[in-house]
PDB file of N, CA and C in Angstrom:
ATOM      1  N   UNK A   1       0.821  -1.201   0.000  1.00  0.00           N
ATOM      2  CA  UNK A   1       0.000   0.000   0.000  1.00  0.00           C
ATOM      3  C   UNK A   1       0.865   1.264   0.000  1.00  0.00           C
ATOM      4  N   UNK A   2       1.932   1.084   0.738  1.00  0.00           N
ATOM      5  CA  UNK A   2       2.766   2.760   0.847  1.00  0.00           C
ATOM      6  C   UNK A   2       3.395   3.120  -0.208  1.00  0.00           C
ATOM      7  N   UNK A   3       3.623   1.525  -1.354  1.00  0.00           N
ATOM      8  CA  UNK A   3       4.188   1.709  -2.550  1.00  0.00           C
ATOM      9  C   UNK A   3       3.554   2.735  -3.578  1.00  0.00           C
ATOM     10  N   UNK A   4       2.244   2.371  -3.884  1.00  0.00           N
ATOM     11  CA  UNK A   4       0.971   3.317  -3.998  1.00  0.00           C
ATOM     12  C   UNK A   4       1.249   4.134  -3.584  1.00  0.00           C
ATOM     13  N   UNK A   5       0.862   4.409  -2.367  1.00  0.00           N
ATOM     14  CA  UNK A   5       1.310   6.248  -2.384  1.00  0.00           C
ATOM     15  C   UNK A   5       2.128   6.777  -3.031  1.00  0.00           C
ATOM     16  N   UNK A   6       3.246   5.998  -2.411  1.00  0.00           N
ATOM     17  CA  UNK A   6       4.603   6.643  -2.822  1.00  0.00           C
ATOM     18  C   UNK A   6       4.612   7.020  -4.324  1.00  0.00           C
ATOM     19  N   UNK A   7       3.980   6.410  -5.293  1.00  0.00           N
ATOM     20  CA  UNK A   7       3.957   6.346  -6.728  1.00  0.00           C
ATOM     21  C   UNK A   7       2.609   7.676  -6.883  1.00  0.00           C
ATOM     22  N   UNK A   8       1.778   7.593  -6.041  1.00  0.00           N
ATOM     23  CA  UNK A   8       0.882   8.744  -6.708  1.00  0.00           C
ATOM     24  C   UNK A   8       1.524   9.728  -6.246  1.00  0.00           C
ATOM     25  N   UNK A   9       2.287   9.940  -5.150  1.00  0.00           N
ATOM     26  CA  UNK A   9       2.446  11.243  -4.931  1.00  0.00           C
ATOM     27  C   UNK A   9       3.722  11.543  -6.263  1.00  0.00           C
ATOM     28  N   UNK A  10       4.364  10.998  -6.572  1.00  0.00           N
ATOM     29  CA  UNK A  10       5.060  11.224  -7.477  1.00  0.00           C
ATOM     30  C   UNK A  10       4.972  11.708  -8.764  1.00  0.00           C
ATOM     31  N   UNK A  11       3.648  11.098  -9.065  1.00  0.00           N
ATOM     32  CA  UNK A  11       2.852  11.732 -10.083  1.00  0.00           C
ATOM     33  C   UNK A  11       2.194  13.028  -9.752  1.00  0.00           C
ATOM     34  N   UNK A  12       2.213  13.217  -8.598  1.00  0.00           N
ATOM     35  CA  UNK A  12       0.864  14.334  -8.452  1.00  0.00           C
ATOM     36  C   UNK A  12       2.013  15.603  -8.266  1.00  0.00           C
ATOM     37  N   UNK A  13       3.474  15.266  -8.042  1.00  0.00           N
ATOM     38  CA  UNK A  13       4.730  16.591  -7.960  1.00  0.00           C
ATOM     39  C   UNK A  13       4.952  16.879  -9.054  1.00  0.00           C
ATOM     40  N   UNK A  14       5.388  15.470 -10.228  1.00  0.00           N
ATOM     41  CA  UNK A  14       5.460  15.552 -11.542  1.00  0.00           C
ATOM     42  C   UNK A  14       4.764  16.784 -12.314  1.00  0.00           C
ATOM     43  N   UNK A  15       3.232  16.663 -11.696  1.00  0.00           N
ATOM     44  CA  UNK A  15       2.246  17.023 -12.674  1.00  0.00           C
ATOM     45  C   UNK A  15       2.315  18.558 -12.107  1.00  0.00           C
ATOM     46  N   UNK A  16       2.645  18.760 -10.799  1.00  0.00           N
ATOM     47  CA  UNK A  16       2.361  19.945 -10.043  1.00  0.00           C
ATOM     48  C   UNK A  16       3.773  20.694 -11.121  1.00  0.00           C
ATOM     49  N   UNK A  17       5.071  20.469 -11.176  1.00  0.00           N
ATOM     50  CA  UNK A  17       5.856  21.031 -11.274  1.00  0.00           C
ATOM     51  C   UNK A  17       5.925  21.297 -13.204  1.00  0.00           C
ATOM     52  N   UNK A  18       4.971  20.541 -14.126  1.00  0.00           N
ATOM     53  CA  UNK A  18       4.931  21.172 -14.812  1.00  0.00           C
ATOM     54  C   UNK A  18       3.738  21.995 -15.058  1.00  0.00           C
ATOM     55  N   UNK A  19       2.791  22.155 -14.268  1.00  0.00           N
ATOM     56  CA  UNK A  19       1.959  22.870 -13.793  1.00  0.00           C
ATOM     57  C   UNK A  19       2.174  24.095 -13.704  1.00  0.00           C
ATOM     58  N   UNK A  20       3.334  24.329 -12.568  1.00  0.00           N
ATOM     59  CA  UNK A  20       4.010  25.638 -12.239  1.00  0.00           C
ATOM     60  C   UNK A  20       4.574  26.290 -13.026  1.00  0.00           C
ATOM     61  N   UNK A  21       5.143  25.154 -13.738  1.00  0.00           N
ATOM     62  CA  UNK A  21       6.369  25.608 -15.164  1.00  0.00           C
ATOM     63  C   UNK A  21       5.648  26.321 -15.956  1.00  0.00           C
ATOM     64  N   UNK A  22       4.381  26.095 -16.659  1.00  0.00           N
ATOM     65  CA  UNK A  22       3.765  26.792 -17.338  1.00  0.00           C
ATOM     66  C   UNK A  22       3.137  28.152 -16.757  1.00  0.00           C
ATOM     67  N   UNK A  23       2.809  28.133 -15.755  1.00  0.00           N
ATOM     68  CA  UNK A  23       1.577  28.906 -14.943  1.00  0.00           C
ATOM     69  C   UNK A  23       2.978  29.691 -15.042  1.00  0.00           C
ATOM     70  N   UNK A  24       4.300  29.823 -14.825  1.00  0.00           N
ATOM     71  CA  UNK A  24       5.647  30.730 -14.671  1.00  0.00           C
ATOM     72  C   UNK A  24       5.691  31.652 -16.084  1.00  0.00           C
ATOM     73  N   UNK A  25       5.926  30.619 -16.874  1.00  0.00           N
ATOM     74  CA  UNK A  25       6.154  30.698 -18.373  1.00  0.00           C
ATOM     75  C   UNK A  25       5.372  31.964 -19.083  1.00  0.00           C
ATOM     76  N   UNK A  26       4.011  31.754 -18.657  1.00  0.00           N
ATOM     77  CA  UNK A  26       2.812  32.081 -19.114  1.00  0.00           C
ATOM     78  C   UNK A  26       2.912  33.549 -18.564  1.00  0.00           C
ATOM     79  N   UNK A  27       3.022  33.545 -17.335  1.00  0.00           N
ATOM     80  CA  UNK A  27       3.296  34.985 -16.571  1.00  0.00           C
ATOM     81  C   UNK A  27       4.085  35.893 -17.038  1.00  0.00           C
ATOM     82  N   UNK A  28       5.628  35.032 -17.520  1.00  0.00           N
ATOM     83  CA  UNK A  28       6.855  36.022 -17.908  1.00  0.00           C
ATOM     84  C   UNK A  28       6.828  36.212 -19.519  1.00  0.00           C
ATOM     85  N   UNK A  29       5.891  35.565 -20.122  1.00  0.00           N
ATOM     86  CA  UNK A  29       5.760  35.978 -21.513  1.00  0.00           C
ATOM     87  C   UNK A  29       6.716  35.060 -22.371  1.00  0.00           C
ATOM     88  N   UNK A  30       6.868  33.954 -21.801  1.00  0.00           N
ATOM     89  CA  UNK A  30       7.759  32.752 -22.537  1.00  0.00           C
ATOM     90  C   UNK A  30       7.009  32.317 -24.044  1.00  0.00           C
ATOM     91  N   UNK A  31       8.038  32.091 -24.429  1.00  0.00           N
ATOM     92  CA  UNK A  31       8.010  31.846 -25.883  1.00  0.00           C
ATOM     93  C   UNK A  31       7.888  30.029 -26.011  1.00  0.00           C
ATOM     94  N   UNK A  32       8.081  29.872 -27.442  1.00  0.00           N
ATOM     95  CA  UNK A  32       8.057  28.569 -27.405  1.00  0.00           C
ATOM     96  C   UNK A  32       9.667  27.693 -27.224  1.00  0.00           C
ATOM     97  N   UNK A  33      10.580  28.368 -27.555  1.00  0.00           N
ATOM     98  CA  UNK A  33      12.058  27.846 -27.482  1.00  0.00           C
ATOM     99  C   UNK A  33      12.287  28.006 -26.150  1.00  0.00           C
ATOM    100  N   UNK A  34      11.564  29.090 -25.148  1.00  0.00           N
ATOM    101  CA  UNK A  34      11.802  29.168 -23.826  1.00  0.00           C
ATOM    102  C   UNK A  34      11.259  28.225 -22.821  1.00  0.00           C
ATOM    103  N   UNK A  35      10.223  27.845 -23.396  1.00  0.00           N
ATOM    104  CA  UNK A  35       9.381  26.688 -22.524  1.00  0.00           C
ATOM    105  C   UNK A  35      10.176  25.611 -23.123  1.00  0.00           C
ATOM    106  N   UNK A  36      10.561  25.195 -24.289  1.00  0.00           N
ATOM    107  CA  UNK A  36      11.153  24.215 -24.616  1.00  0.00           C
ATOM    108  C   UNK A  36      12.369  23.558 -23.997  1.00  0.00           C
ATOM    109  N   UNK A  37      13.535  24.734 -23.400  1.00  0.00           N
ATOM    110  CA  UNK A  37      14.837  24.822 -22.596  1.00  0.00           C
ATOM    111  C   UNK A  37      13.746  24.678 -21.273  1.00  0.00           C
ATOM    112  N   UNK A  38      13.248  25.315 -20.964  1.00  0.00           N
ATOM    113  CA  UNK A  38      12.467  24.477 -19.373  1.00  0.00           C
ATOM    114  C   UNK A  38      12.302  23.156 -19.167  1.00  0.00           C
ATOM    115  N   UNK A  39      11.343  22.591 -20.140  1.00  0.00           N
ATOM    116  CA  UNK A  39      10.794  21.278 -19.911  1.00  0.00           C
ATOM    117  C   UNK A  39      12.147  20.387 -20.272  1.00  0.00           C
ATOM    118  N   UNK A  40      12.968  20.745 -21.284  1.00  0.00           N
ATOM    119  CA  UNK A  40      13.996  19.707 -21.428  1.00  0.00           C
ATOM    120  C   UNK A  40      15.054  19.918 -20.395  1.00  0.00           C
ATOM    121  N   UNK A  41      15.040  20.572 -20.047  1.00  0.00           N
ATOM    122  CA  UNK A  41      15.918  20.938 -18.288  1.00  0.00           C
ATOM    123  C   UNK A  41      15.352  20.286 -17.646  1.00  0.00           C
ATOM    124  N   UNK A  42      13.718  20.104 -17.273  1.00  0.00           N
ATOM    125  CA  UNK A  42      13.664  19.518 -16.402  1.00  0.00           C
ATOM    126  C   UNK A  42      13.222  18.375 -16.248  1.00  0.00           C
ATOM    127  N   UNK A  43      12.906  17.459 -17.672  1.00  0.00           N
ATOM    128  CA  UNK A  43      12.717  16.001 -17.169  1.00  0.00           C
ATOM    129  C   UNK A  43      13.756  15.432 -18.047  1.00  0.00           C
ATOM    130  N   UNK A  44      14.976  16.002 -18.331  1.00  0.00           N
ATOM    131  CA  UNK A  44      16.903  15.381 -18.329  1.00  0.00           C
ATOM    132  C   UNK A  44      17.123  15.104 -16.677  1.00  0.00           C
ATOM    133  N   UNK A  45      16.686  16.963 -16.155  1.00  0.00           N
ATOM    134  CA  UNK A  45      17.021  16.833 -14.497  1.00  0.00           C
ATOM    135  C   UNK A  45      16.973  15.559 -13.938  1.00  0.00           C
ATOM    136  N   UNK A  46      15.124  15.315 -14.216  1.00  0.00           N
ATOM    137  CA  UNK A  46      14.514  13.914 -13.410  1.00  0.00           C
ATOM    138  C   UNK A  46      15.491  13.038 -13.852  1.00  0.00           C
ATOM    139  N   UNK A  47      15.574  12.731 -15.469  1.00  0.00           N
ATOM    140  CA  UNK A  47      16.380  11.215 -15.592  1.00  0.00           C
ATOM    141  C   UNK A  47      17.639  11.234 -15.354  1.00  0.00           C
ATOM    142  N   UNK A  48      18.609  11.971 -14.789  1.00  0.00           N
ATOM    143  CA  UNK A  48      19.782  12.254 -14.116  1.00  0.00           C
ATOM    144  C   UNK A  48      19.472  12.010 -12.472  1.00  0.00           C
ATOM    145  N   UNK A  49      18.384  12.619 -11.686  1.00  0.00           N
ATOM    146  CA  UNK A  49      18.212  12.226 -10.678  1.00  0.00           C
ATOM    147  C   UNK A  49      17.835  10.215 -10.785  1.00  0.00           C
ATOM    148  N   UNK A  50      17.003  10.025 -11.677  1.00  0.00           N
ATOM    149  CA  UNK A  50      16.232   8.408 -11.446  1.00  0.00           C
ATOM    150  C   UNK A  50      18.013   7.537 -11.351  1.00  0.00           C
ATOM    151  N   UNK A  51      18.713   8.023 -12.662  1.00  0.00           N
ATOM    152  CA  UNK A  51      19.687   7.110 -12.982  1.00  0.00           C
ATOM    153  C   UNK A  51      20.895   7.223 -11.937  1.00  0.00           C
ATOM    154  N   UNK A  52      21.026   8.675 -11.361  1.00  0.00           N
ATOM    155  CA  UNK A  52      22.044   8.789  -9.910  1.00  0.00           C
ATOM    156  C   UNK A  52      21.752   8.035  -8.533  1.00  0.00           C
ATOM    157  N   UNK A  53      20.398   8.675  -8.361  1.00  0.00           N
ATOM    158  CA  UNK A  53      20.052   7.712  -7.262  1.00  0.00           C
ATOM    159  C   UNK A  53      19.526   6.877  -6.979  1.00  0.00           C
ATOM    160  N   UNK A  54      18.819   6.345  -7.739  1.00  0.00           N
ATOM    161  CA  UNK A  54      17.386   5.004  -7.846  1.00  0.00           C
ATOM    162  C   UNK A  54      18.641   4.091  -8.157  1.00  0.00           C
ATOM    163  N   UNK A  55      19.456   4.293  -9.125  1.00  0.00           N
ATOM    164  CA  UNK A  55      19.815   3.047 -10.273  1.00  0.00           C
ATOM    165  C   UNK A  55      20.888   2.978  -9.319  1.00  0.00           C
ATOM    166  N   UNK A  56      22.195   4.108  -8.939  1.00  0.00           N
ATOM    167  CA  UNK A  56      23.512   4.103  -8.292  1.00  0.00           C
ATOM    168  C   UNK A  56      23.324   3.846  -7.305  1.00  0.00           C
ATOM    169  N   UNK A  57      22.395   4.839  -5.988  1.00  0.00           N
ATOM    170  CA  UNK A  57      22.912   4.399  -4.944  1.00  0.00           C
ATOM    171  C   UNK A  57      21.667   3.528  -4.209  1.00  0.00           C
ATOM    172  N   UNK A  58      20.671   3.372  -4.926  1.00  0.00           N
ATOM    173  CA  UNK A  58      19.642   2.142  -4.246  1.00  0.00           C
ATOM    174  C   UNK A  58      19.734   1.242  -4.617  1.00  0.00           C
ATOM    175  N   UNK A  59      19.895   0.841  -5.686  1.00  0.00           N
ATOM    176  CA  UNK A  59      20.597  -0.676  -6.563  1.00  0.00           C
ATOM    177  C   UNK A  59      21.517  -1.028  -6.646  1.00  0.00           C
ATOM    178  N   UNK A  60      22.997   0.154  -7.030  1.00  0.00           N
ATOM    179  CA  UNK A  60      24.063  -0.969  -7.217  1.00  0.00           C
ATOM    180  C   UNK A  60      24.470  -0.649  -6.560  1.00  0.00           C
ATOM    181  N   UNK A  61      24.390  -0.122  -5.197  1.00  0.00           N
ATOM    182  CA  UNK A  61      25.223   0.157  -3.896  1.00  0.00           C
ATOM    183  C   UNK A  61      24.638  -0.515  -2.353  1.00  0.00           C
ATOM    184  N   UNK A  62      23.448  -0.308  -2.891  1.00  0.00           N
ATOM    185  CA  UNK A  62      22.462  -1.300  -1.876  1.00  0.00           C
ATOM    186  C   UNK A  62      22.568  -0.099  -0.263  1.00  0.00           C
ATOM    187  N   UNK A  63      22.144   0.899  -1.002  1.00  0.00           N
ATOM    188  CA  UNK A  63      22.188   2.222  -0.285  1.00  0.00           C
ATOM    189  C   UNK A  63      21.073   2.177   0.698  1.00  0.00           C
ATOM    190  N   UNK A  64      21.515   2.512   1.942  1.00  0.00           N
ATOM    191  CA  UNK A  64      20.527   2.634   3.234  1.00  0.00           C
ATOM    192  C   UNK A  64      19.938   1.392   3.502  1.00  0.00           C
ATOM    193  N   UNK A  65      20.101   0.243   2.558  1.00  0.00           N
ATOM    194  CA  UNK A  65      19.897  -0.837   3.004  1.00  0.00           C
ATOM    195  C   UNK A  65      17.950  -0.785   2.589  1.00  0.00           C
ATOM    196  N   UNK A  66      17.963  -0.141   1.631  1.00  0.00           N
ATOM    197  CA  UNK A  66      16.611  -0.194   0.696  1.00  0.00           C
ATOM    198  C   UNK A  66      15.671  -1.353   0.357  1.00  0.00           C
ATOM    199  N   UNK A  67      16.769  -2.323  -0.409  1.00  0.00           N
ATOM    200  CA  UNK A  67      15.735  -3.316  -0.975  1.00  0.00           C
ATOM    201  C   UNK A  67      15.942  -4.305   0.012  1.00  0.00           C
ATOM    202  N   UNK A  68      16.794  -4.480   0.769  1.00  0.00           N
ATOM    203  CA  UNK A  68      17.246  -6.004   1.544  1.00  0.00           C
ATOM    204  C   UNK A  68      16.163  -5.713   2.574  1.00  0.00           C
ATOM    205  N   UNK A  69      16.299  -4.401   3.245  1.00  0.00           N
ATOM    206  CA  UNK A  69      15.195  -4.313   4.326  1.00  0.00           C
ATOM    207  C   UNK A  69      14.001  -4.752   3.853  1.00  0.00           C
ATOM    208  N   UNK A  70      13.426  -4.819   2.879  1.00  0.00           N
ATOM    209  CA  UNK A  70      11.862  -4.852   2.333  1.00  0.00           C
ATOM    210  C   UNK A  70      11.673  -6.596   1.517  1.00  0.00           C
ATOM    211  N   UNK A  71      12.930  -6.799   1.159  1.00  0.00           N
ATOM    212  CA  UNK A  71      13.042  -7.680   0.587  1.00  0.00           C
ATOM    213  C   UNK A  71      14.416  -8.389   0.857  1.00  0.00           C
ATOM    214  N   UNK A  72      14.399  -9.167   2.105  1.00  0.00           N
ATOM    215  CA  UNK A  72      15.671  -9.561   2.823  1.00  0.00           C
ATOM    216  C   UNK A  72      16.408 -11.094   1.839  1.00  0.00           C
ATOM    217  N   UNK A  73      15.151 -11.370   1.015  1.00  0.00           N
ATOM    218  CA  UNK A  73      16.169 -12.594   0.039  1.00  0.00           C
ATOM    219  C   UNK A  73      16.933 -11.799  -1.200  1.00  0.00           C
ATOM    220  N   UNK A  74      16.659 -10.592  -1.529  1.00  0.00           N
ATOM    221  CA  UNK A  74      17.841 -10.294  -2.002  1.00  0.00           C
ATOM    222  C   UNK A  74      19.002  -9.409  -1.673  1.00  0.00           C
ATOM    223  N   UNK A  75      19.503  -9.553  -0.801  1.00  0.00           N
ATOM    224  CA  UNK A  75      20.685  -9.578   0.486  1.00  0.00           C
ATOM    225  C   UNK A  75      21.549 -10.419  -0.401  1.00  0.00           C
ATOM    226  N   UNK A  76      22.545  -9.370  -1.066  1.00  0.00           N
ATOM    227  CA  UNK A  76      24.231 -10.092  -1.656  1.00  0.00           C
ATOM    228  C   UNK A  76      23.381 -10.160  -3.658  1.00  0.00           C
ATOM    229  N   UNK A  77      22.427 -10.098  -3.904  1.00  0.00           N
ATOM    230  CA  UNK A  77      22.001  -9.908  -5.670  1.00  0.00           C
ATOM    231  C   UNK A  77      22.651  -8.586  -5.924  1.00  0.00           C
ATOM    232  N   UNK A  78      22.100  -7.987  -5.219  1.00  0.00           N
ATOM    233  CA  UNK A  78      22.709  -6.248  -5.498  1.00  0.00           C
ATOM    234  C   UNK A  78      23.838  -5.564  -5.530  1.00  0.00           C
ATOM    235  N   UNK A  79      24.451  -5.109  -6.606  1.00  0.00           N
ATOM    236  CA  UNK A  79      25.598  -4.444  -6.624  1.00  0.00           C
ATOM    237  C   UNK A  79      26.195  -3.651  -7.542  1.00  0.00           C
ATOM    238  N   UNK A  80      26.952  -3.428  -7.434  1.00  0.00           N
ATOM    239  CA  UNK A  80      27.900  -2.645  -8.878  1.00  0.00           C
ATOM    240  C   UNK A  80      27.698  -3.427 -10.038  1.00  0.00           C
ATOM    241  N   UNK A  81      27.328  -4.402 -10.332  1.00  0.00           N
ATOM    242  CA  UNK A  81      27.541  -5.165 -11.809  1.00  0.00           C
ATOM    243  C   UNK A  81      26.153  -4.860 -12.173  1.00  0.00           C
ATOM    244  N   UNK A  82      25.502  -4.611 -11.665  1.00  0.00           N
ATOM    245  CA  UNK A  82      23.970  -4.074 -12.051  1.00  0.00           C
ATOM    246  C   UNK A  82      23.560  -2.612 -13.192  1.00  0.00           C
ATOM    247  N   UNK A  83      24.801  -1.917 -12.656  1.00  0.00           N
ATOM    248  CA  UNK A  83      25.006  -0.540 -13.373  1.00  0.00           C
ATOM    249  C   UNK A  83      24.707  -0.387 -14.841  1.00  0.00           C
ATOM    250  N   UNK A  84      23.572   0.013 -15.201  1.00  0.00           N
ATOM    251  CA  UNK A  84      23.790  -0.183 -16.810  1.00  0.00           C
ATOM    252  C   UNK A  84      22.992  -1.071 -17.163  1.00  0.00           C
ATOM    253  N   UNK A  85      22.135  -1.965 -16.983  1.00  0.00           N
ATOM    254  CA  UNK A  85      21.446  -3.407 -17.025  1.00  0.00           C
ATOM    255  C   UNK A  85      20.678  -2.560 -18.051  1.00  0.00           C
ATOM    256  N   UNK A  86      19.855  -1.401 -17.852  1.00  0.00           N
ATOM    257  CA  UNK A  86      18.957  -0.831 -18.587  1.00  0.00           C
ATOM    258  C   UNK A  86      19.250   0.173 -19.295  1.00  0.00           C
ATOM    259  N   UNK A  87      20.404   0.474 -19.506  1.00  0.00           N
ATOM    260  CA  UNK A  87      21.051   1.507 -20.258  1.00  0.00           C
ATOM    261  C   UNK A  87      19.741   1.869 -21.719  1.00  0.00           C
ATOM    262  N   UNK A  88      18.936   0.818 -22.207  1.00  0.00           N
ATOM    263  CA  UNK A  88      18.631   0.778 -23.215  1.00  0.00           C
ATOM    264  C   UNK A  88      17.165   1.792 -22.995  1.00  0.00           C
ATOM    265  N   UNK A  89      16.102   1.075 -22.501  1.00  0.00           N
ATOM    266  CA  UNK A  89      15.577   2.271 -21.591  1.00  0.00           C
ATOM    267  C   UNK A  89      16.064   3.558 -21.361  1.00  0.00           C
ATOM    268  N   UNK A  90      16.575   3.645 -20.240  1.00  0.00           N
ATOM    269  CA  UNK A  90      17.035   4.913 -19.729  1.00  0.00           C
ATOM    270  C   UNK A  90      17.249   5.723 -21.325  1.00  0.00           C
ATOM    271  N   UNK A  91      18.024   5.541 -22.284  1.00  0.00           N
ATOM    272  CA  UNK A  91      18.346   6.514 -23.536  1.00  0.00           C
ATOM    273  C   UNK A  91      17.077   6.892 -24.230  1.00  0.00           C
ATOM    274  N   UNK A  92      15.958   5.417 -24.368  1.00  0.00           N
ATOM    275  CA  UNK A  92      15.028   5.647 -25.254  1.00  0.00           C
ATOM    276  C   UNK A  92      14.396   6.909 -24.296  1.00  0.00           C
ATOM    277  N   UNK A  93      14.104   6.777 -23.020  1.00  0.00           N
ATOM    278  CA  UNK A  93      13.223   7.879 -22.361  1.00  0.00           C
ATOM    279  C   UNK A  93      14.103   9.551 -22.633  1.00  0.00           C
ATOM    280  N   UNK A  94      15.491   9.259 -22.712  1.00  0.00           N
ATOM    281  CA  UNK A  94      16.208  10.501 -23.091  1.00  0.00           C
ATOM    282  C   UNK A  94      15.788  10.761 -24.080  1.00  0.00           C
ATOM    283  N   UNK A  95      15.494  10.363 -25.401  1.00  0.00           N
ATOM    284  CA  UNK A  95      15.467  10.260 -26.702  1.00  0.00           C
ATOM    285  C   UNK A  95      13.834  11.184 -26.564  1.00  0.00           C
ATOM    286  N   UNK A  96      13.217  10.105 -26.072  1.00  0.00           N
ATOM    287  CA  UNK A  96      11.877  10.799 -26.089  1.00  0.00           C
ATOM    288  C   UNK A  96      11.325  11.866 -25.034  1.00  0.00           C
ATOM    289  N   UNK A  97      12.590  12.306 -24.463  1.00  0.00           N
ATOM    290  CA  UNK A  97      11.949  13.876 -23.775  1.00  0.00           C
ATOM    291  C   UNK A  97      11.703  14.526 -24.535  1.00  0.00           C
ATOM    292  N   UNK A  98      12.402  15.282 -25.654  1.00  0.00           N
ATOM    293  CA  UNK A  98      12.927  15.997 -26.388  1.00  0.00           C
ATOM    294  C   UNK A  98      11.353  16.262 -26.895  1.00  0.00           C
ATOM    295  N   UNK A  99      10.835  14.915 -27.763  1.00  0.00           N
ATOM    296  CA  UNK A  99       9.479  15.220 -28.258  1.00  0.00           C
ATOM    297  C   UNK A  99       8.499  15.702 -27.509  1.00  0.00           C
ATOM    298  N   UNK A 100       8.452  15.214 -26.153  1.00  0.00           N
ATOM    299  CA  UNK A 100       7.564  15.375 -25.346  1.00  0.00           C
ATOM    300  C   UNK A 100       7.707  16.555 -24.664  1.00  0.00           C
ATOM    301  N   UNK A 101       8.915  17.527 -24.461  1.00  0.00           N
ATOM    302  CA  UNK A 101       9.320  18.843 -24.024  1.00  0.00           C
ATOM    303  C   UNK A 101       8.814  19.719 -25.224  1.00  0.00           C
ATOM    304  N   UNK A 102       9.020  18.963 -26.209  1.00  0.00           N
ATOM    305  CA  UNK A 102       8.285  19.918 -27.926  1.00  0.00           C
ATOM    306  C   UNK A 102       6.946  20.399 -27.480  1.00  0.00           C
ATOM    307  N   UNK A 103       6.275  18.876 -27.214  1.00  0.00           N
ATOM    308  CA  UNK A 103       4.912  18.995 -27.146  1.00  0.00           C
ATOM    309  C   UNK A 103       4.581  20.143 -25.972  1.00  0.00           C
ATOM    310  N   UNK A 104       5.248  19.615 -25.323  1.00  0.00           N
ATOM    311  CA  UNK A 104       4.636  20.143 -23.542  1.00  0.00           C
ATOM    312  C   UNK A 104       4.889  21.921 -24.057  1.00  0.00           C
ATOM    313  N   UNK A 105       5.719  22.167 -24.935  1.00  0.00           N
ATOM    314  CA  UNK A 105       6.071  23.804 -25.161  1.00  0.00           C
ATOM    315  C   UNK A 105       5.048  24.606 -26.066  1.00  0.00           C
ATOM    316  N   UNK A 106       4.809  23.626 -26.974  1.00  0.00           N
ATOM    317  CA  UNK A 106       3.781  24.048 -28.040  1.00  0.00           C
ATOM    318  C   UNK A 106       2.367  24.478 -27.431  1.00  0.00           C
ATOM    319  N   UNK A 107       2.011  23.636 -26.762  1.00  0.00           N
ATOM    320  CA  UNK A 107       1.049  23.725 -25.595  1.00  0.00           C
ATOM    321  C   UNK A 107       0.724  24.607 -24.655  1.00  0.00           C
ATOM    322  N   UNK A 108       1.910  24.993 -24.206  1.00  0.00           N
ATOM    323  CA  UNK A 108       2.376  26.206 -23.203  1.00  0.00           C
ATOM    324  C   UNK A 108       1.959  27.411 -24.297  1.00  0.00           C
ATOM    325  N   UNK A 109       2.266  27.059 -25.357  1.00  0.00           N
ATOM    326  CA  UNK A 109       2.611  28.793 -25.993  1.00  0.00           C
ATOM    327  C   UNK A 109       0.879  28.775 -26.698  1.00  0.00           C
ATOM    328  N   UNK A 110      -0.041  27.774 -26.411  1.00  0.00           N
ATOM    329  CA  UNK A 110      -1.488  27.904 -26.956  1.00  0.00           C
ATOM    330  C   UNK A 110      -2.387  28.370 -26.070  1.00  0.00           C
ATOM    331  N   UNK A 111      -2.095  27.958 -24.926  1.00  0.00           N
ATOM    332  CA  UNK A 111      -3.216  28.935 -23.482  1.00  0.00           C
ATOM    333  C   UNK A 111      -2.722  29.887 -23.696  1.00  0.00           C
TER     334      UNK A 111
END
């Protein structure tokens, strides 16, 4: 159940912070190349945060003792050789900010 939360509230900051981004944008008279450098600033930001700390120091470091506490049979799976497993992912979602920062700008500059 707290997993749930934990996942909606994530969505509901997500949504808040490009929320703000625009409601900012909109105020200061942003353009479309200006909202565009926003949104791709800031969900690179996110996938630099997911891949630093989710992937580095909760997975292949077995940081704070994350998954073993919750899940004590995998105690010794986790480690540095893990680094990268999804490299393939992680790029496609890089790949496809770009469009989706397009979109999210085009959008911005129509309200």
């Amino acid at each position: 159940m707290i997993g749930w939360l934990m996942i909606g509230l994530s969505f509901v900051l997500m949504l808040g912070s490009i929320v703000l981004g625009v409601w900012d944008g909109i105020r200061n008279d942003y353009g479309f190349w200006q909202f565009l450098l926003r949104f791709v600033i800031m969900l690179l930001g996110l996938k630099a945060f997911d891949i630093g700390f989710f992937d580095w120091v909760l997975l292949c470091n077995n940081g704070f003792h994350f998954f073993s506490h919750y899940y004590p049979e995998t105690n010794g799976v986790y480690g540095r050789h893990l680094f990268g497993y999804n490299w393939k992912t992680h790029l496609a979602h890089i790949v496809l900010n770009f469009p989706f920062a397009a979109l999210l700008s085009w959008i911005s500059t129509l309200i």
